[in-house]
C-alpha atoms as a PDB file:
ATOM      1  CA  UNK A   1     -52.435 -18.256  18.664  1.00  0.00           C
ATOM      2  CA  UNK A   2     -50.915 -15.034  18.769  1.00  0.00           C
ATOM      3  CA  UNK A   3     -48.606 -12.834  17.317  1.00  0.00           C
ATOM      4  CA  UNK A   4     -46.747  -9.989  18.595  1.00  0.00           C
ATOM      5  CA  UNK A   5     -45.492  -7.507  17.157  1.00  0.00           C
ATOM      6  CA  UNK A   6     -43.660  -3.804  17.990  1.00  0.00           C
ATOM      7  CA  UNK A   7     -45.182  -0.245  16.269  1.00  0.00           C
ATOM      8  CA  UNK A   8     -41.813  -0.387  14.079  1.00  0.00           C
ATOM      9  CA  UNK A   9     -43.660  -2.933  12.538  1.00  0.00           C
ATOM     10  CA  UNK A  10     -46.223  -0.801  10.936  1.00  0.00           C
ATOM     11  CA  UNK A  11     -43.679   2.585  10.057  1.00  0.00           C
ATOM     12  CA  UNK A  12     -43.666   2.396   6.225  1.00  0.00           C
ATOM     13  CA  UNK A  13     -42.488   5.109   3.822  1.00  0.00           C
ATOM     14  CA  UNK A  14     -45.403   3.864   1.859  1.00  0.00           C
ATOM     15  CA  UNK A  15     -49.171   3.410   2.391  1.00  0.00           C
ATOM     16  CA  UNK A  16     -50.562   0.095   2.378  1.00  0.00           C
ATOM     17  CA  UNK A  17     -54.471   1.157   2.481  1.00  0.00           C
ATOM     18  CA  UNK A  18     -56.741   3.588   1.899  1.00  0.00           C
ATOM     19  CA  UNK A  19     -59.437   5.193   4.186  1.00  0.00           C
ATOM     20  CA  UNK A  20     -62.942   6.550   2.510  1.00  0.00           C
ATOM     21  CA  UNK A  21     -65.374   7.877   4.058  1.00  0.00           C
ATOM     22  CA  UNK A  22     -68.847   8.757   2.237  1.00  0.00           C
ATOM     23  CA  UNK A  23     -71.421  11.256   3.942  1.00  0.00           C
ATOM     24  CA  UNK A  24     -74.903   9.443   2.911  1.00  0.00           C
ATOM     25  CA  UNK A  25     -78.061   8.807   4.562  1.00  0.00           C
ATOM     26  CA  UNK A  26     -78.046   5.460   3.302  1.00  0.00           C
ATOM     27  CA  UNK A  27     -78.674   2.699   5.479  1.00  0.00           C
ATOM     28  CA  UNK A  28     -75.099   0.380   6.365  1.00  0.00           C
ATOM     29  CA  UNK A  29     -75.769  -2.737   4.339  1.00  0.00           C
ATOM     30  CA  UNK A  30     -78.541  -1.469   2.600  1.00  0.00           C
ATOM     31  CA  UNK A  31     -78.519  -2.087  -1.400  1.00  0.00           C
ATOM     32  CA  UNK A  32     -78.426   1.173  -2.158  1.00  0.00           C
ATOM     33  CA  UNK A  33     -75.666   1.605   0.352  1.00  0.00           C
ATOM     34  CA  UNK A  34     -73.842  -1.359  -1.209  1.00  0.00           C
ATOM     35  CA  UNK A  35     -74.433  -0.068  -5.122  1.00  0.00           C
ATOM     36  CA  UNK A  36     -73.159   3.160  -4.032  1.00  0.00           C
ATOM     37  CA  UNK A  37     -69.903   1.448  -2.143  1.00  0.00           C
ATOM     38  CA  UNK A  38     -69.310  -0.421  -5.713  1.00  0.00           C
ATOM     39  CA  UNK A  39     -69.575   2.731  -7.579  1.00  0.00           C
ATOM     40  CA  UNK A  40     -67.050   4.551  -5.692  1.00  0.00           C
ATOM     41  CA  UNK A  41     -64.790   1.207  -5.965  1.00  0.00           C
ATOM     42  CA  UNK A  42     -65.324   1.076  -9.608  1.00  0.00           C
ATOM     43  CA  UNK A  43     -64.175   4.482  -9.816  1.00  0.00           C
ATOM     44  CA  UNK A  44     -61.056   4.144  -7.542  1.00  0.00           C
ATOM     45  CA  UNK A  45     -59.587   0.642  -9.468  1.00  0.00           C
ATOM     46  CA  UNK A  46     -57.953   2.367 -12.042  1.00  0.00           C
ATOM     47  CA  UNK A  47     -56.627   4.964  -9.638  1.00  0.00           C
ATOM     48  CA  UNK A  48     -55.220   1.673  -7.354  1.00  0.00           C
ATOM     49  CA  UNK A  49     -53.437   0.243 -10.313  1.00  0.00           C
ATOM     50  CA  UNK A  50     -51.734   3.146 -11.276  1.00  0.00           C
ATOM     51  CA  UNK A  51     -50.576   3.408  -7.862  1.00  0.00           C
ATOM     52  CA  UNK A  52     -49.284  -0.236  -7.989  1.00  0.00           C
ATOM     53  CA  UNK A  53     -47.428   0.361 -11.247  1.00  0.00           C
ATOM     54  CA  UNK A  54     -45.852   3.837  -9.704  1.00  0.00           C
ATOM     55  CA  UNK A  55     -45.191   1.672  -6.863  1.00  0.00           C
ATOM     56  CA  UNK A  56     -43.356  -0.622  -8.805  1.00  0.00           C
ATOM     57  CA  UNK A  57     -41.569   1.971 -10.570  1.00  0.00           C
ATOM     58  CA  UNK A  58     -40.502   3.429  -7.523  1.00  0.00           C
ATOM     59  CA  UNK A  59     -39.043  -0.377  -6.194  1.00  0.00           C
ATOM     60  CA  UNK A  60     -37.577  -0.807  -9.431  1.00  0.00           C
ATOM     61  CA  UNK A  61     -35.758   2.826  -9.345  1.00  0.00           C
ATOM     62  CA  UNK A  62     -34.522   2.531  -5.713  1.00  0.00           C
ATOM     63  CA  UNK A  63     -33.454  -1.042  -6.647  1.00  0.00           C
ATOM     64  CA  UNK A  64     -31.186   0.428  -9.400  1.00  0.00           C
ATOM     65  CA  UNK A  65     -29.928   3.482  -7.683  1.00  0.00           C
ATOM     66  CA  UNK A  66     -28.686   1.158  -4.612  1.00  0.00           C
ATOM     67  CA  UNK A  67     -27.609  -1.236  -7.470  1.00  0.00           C
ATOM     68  CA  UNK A  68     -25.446   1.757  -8.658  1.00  0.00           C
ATOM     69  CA  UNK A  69     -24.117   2.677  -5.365  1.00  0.00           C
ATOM     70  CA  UNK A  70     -22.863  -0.814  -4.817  1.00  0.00           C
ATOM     71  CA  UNK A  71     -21.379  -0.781  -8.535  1.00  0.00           C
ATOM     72  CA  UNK A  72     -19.628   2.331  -8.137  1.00  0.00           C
ATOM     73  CA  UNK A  73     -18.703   1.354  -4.493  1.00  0.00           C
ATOM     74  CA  UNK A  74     -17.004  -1.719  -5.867  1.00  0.00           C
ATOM     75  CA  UNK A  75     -15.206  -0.242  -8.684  1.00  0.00           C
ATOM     76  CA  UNK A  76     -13.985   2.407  -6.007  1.00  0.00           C
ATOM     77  CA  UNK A  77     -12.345  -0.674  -3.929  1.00  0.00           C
ATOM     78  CA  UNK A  78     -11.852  -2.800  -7.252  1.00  0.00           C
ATOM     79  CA  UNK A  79      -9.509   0.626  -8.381  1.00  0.00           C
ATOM     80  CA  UNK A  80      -8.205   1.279  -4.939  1.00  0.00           C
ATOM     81  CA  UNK A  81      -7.200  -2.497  -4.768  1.00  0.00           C
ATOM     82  CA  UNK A  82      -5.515  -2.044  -7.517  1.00  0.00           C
ATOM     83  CA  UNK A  83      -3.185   0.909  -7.054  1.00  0.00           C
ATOM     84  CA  UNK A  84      -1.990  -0.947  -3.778  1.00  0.00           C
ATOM     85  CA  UNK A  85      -1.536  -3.970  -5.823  1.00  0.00           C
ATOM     86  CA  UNK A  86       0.677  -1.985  -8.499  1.00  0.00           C
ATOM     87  CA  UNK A  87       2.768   0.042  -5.453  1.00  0.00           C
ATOM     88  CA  UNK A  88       3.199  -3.562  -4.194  1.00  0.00           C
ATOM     89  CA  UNK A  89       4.505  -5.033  -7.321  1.00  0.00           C
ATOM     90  CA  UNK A  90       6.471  -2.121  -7.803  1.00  0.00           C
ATOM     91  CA  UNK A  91       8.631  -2.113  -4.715  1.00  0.00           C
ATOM     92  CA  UNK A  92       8.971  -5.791  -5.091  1.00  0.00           C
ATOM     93  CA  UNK A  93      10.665  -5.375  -8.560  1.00  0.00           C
ATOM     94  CA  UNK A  94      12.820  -2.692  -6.888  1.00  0.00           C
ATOM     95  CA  UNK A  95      13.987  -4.769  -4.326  1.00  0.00           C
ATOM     96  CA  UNK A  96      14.199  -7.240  -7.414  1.00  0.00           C
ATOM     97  CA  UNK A  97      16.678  -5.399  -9.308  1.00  0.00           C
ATOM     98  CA  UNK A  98      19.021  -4.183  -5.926  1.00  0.00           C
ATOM     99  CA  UNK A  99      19.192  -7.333  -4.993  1.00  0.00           C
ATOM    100  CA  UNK A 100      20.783  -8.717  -8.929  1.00  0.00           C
ATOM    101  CA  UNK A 101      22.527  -5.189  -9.057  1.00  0.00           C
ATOM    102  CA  UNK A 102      24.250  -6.323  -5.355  1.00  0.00           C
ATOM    103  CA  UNK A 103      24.944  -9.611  -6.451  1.00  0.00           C
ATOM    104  CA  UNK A 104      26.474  -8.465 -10.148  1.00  0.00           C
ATOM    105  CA  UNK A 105      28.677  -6.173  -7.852  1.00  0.00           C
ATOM    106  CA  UNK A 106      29.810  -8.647  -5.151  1.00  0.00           C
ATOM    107  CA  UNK A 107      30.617 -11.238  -8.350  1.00  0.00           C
ATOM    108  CA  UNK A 108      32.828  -8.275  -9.311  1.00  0.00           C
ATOM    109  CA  UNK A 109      34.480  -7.553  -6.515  1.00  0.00           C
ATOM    110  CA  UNK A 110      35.089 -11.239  -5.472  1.00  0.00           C
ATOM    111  CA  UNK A 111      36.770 -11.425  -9.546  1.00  0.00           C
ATOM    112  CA  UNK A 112      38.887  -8.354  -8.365  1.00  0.00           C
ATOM    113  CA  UNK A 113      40.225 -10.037  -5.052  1.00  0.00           C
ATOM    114  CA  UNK A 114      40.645 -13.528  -7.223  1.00  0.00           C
ATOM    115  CA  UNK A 115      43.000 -11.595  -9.489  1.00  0.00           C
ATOM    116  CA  UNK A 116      44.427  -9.338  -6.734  1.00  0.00           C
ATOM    117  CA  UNK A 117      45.608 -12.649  -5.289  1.00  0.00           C
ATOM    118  CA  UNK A 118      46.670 -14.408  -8.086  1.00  0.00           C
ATOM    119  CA  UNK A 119      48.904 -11.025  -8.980  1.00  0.00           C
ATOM    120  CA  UNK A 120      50.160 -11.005  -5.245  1.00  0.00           C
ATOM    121  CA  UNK A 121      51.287 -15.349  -5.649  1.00  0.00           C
ATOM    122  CA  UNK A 122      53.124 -13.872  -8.937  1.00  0.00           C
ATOM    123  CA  UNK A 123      54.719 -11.592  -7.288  1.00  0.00           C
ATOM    124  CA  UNK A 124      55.531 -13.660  -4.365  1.00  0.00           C
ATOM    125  CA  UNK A 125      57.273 -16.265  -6.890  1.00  0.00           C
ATOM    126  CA  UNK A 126      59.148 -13.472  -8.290  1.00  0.00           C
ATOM    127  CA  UNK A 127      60.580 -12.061  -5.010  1.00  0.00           C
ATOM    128  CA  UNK A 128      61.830 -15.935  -3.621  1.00  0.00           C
ATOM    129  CA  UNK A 129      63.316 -16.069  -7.492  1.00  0.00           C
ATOM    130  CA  UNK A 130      65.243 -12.834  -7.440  1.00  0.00           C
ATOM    131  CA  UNK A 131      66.025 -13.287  -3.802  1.00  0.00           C
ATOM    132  CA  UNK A 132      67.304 -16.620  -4.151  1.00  0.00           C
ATOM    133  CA  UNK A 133      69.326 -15.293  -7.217  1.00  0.00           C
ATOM    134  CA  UNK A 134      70.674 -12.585  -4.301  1.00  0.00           C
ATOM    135  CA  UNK A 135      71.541 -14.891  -1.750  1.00  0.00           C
ATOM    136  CA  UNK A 136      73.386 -16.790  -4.427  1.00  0.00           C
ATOM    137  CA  UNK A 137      75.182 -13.234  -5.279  1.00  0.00           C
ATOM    138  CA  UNK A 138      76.125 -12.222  -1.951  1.00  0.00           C
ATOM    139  CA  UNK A 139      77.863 -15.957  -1.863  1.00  0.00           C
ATOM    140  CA  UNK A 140      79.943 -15.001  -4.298  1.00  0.00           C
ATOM    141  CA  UNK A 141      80.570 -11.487  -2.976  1.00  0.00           C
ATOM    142  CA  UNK A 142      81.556 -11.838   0.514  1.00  0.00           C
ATOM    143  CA  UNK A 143      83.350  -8.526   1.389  1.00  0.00           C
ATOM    144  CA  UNK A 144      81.645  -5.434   2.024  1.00  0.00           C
ATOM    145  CA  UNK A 145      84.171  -3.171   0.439  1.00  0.00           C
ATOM    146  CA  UNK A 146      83.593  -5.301  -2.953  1.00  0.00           C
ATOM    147  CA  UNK A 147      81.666  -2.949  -5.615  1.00  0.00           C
ATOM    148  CA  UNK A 148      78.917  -5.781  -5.839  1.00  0.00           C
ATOM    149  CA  UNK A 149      77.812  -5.832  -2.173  1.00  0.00           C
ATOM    150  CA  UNK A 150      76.050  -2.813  -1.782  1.00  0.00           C
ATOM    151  CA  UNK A 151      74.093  -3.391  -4.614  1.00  0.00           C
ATOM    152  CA  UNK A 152      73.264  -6.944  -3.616  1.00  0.00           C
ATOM    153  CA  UNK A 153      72.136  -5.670  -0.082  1.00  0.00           C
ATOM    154  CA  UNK A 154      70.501  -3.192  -1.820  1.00  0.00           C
ATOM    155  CA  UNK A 155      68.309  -5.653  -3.593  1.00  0.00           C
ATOM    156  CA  UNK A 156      68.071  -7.489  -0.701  1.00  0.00           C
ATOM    157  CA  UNK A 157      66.768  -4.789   0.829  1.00  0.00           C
ATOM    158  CA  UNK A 158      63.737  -4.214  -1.953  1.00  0.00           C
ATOM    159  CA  UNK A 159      63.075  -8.242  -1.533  1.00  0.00           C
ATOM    160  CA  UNK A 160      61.945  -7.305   1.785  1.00  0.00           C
ATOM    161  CA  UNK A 161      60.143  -4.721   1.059  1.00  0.00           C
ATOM    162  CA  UNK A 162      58.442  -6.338  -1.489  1.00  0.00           C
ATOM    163  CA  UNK A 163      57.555  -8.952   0.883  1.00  0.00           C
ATOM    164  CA  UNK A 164      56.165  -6.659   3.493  1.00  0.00           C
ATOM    165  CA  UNK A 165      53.986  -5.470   0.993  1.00  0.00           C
ATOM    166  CA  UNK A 166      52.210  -8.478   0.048  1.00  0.00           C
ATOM    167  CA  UNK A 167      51.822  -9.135   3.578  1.00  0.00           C
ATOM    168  CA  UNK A 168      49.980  -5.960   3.796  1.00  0.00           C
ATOM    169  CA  UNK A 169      48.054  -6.441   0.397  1.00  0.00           C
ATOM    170  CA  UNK A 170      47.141  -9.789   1.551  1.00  0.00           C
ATOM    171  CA  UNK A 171      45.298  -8.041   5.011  1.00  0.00           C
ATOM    172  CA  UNK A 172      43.513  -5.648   2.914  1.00  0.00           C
ATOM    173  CA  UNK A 173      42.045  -8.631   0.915  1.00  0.00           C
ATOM    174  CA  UNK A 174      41.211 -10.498   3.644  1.00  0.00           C
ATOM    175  CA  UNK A 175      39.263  -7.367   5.035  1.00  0.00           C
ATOM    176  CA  UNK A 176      37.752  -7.241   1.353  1.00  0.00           C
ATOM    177  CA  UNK A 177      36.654 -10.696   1.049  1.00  0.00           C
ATOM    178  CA  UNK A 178      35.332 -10.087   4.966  1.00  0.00           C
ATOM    179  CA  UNK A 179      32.830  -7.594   3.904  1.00  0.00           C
ATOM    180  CA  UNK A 180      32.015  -9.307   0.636  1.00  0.00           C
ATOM    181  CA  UNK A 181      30.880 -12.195   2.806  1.00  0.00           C
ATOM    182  CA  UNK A 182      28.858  -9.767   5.568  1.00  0.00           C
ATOM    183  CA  UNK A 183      27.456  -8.370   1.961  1.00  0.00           C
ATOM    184  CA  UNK A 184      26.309 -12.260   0.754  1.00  0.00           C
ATOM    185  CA  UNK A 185      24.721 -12.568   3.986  1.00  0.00           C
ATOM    186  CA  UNK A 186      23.135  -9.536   3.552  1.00  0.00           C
ATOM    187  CA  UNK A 187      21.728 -10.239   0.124  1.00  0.00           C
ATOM    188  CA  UNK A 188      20.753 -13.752   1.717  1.00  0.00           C
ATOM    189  CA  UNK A 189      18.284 -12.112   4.106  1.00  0.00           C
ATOM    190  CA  UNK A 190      17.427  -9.623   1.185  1.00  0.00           C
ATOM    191  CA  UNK A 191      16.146 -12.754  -0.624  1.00  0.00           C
ATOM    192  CA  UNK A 192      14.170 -14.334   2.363  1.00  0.00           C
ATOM    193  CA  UNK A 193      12.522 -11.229   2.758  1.00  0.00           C
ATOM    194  CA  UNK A 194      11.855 -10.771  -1.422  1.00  0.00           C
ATOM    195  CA  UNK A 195      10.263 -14.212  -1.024  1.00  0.00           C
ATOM    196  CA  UNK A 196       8.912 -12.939   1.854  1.00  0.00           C
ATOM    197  CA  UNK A 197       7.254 -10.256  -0.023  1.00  0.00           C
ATOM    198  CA  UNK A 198       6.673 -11.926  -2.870  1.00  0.00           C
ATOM    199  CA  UNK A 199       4.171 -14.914  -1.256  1.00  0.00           C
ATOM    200  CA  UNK A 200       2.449 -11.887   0.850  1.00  0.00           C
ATOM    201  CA  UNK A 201       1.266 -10.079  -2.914  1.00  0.00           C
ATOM    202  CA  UNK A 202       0.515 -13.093  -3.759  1.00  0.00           C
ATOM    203  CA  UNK A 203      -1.874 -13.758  -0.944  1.00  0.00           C
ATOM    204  CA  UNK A 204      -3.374 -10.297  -1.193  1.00  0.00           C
ATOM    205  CA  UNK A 205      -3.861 -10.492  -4.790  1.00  0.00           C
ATOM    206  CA  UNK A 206      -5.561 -13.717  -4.547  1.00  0.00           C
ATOM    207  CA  UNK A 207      -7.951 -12.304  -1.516  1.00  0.00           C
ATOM    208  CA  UNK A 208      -8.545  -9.800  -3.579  1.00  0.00           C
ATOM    209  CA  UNK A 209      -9.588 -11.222  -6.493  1.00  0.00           C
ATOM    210  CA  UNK A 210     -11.494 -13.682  -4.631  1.00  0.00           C
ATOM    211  CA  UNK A 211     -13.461 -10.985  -2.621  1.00  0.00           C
ATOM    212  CA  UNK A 212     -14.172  -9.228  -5.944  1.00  0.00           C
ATOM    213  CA  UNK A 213     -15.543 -12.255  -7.850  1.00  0.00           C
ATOM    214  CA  UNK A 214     -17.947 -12.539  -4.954  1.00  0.00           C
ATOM    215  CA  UNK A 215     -19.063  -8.860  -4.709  1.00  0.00           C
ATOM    216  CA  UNK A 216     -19.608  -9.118  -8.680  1.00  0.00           C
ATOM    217  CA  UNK A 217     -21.601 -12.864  -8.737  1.00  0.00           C
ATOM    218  CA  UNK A 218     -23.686 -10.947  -5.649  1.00  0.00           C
ATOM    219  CA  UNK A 219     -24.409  -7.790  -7.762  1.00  0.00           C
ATOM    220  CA  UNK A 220     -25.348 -10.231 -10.537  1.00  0.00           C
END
């Protein structure tokens, strides 16, 4: 059989033989060519082995050197890794404590608007009260030109305004508990996107640690 191969083959940075060539009149073959041929190898043995173990040094060096590339490589990622990993966590537990501080306020406000409106019910009750108590006046006070009716009419009058004014109050809460609802909807798609953000560091870390662990057991 054969085997081919390309020159590539045979481009080393090292030699793998020697080449010796000995002027001598010395017949090929003869014994004295052969005695003199196991002289000069006797001679060049010791030479050969220190070669080898220079050789060997050599291997050994370039083995550690790329062995300390590939260290330093990975504890450039490992680090690298890392600072993402901590710029991650970091926006997460920003978006964290918005999202609580947004909450705490809309829990507030919504208290505000529950006591706004029980306030504005009081005061309702009170105006039906004191105009009922009016009505009941004015009864009893029929004439214009008695001294009672103008104030009666008067207080009427306030009753009224009083009542336009809870009708007013009541708008501005419903526009208030409008936006604190667009605001819970809000902090609802605030939280699907925490969780969101939360599963993808999660994932990262995870592929991370994983492709770390491998780098290190491969280095080992």
């Amino acid at each position: 059989g054969f085997l081919y191969v390309t020159e590539d083959f045979f481009d080393c940075e090292y030699f793998t033989q020697i080449l010796l060539r000995k002027d001598t009149d010395e017949k090929c073959y003869s014994k004295e060519y052969k005695d003199s041929i196991e002289e000069i190898e006797e001679r060049l043995e010791p030479l050969v082995s220190d070669r080898v173990d220079l050789r060997f040094e050599n291997i050994k060096n370039d083995a550690r050197e790329e062995m300390k590339k590939a260290e330093d490589e990975l504890s450039e990622e490992e680090a690298k890794a890392q600072r993402q990993l901590k710029v991650a966590w970091t926006k997460l537990e920003n978006a964290r404590k918005e999202l609580d501080d947004a909450k705490e306020q809309i829990q507030e406000g919504q208290q505000k608007i529950d006591s706004a409106k029980k306030t504005l019910n009081n005061k309702e009750v009170e105006l039906k009260e004191k105009e009922s108590e009016l009505q009941q006046a004015l009864q009893s006070c029929p004439y214009e030109f008695m001294p009672q009716y103008q104030q009666i009419q008067a207080g009427l009058e306030q009753v009224e305004a009083g009542k336009a004014q809870i009708v007013q109050s009541r708008r501005t809460l419903a526009g208030k508990e409008k936006e604190l609802e667009e605001s819970k909807k809000e902090i609802e798609e605030g939280e699907e996107e925490y969780e969101k953000g939360t599963q993808e560091y999660e994932d990262s870390k995870a592929e991370f640690e994983e492709k770390i662990q491998d780098a290190k057991e491969k280095l080992a």
